[in-house]
N, C-alpha and C. Protein backbone atom coordinates (compact mmCIF):
# COMPACT_ATOMS: atom_id res chain seq x y z
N UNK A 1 -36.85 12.04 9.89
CA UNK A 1 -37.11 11.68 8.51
C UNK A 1 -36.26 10.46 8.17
N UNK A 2 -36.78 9.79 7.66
CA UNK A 2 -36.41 8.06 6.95
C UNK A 2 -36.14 8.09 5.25
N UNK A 3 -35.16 7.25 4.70
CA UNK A 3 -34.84 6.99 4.00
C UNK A 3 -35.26 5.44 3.34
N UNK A 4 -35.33 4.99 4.94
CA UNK A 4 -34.83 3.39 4.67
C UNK A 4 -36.06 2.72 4.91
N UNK A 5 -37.08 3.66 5.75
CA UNK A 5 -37.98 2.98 6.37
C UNK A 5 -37.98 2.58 7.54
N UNK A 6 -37.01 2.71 8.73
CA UNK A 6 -37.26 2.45 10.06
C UNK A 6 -37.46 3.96 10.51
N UNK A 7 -37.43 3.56 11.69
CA UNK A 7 -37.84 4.52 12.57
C UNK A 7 -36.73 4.81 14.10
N UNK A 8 -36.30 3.78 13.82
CA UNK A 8 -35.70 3.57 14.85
C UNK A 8 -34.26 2.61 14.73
N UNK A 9 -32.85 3.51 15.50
CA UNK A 9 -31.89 2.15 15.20
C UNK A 9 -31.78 1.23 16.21
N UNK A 10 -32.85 1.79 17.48
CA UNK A 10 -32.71 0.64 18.62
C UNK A 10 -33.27 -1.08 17.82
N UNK A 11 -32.56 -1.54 17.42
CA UNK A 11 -32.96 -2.58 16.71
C UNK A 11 -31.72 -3.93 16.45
N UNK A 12 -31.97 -4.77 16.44
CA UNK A 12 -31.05 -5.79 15.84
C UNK A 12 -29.99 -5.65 14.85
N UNK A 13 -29.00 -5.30 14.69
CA UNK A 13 -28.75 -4.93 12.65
C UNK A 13 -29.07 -5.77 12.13
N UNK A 14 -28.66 -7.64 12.88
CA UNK A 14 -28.62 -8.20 11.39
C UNK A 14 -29.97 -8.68 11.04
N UNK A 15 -31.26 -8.15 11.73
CA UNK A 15 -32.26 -7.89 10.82
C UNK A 15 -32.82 -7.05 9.84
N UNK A 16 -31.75 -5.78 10.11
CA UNK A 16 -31.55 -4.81 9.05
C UNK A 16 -31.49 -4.94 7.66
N UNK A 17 -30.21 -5.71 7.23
CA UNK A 17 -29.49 -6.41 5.97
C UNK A 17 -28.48 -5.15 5.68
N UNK A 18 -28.01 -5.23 4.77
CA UNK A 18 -27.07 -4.04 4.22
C UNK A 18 -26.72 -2.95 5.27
N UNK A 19 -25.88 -2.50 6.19
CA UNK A 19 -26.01 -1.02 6.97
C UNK A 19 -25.07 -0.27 6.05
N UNK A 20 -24.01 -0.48 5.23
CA UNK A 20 -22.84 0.12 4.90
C UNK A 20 -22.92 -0.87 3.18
N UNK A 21 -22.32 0.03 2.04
CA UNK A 21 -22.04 -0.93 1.04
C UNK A 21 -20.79 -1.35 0.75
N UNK A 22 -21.27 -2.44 -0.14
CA UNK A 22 -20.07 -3.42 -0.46
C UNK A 22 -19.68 -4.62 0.84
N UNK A 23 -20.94 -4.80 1.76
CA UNK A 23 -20.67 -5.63 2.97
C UNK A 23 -20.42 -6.79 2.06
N UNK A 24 -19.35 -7.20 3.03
CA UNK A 24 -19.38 -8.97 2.88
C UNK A 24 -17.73 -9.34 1.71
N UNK A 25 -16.83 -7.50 1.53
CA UNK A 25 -16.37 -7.96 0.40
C UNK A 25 -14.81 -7.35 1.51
N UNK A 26 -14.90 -7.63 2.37
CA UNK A 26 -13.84 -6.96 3.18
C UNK A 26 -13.14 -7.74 3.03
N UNK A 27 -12.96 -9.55 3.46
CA UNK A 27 -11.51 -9.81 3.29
C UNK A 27 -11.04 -9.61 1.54
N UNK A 28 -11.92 -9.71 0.74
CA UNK A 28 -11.50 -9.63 -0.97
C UNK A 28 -10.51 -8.08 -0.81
N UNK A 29 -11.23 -6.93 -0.12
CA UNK A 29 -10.35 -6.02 -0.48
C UNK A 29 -8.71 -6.02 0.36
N UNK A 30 -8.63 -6.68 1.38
CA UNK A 30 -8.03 -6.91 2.74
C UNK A 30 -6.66 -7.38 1.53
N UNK A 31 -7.03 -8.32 0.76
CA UNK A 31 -6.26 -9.28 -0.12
C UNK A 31 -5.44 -8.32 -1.30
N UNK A 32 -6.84 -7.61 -1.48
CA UNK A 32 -6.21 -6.90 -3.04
C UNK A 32 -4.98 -5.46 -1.98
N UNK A 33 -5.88 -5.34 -0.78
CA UNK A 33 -4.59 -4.15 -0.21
C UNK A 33 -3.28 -5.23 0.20
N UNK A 34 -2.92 -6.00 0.67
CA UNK A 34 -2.20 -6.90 1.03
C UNK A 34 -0.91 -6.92 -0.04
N UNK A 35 -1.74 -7.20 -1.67
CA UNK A 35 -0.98 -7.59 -2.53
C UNK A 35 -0.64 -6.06 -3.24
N UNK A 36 -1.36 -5.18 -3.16
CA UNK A 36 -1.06 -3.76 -3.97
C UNK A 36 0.43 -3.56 -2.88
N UNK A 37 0.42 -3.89 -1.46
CA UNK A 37 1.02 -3.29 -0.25
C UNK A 37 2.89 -4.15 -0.70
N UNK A 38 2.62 -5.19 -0.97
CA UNK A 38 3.89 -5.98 -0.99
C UNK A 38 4.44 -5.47 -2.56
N UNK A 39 3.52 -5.29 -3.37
CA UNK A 39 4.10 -4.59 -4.79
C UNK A 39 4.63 -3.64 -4.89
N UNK A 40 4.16 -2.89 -4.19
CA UNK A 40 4.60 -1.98 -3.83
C UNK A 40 6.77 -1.73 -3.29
N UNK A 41 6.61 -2.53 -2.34
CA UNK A 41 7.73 -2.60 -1.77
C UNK A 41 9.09 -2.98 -3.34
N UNK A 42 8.27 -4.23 -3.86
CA UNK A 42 8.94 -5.00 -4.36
C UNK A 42 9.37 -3.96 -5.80
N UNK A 43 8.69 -3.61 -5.73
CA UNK A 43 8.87 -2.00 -7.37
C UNK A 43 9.45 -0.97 -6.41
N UNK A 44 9.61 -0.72 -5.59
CA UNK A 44 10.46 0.18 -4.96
C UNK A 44 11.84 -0.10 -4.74
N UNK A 45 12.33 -1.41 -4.33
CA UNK A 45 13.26 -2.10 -4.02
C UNK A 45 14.02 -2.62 -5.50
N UNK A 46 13.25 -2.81 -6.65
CA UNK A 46 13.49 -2.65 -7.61
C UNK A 46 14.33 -1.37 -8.81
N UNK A 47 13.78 -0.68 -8.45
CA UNK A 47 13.86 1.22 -8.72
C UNK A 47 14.96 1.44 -7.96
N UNK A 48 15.07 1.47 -6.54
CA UNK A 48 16.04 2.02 -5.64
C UNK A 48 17.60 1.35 -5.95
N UNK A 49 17.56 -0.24 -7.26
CA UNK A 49 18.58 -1.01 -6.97
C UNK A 49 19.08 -0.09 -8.52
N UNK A 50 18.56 -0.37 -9.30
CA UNK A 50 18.70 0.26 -10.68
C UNK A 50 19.26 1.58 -10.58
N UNK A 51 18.93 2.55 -9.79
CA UNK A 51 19.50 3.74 -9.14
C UNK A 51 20.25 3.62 -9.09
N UNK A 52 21.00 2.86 -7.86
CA UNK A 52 22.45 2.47 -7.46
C UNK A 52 23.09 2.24 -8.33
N UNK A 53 22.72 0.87 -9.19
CA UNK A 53 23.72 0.65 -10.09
C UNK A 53 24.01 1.64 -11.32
N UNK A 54 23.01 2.63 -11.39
CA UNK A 54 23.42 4.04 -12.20
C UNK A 54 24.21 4.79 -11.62
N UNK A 55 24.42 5.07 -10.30
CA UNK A 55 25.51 5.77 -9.95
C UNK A 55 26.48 5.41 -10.02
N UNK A 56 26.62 4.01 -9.68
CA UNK A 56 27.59 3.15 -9.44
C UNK A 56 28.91 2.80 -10.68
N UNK A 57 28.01 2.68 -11.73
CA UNK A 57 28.26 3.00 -13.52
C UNK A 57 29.05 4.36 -13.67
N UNK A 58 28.52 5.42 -13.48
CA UNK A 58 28.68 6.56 -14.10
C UNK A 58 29.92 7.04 -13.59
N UNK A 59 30.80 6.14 -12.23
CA UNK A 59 32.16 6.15 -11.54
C UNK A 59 32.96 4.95 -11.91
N UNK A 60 32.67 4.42 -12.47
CA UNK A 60 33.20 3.28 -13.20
C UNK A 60 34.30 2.42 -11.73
N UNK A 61 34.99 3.46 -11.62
CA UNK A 61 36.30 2.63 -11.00
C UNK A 61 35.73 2.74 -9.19
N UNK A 62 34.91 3.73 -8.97
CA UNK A 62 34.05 3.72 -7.27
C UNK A 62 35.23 4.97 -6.77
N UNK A 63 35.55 5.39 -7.03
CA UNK A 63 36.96 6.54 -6.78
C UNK A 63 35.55 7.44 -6.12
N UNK A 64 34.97 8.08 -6.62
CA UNK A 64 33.67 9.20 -6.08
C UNK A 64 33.14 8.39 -4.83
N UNK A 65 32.60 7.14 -4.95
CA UNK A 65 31.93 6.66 -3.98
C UNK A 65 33.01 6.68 -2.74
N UNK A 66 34.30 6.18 -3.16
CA UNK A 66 35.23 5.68 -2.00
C UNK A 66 36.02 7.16 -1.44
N UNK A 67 35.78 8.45 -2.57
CA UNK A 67 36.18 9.52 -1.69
C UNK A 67 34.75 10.06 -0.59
N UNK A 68 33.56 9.57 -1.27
CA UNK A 68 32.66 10.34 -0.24
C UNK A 68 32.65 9.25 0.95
N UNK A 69 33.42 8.03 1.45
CA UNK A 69 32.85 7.36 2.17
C UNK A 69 34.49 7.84 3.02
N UNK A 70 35.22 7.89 2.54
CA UNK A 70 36.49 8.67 3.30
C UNK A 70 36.59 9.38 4.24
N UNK A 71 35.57 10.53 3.38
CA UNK A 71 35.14 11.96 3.84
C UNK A 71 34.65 11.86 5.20
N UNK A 72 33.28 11.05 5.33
CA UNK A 72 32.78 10.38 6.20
C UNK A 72 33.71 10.03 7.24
C-alpha cells in the first residue's frame, strides 16, 4: 500500500523530491544548534562564577575556604 504513489523505492531519490521534511534546512538548524550549544556554555560559566563569588562573600575574610583547603 502507497501513500505517495510509487510502487517501488528501487528508484533514483533525487527524482523523488522531498523523502524526509524540512530538507534543505540542515545547515540553518546545524547553526541555530551551534549557537544554542556555545550559549549554553557561556550562561553556565556565567552562573557557576556568580556562585563562587556568593560563597566567596558570605566568608568575607576566606578563613572557611582556607580551612577546607588545609583540611585537604
Amino acid at each position: 500500500m502507497s501513500t505517495n504513489g510509487m510502487s517501488s523505492w528501487a528508484v533514483d531519490l533525487k527524482d523523488v523530491a522531498a523523502v524526509y521534511p524540512f530538507q534543505g534546512t540542515e545547515f540553518i538548524m546545524f547553526i541555530i544548534g551551534l549557537a544554542f550549544w556555545i550559549w549554553w556554555h557561556v550562561a553556565q560559566m556565567r552562573m557557576e562564577k556568580e556562585e563562587i563569588h556568593h560563597e566567596m562573600d558570605a566568608d568575607a575574610s576566606g578563613k572557611k575556604a582556607k580551612e577546607a583547603i588545609d583540611r585537604y
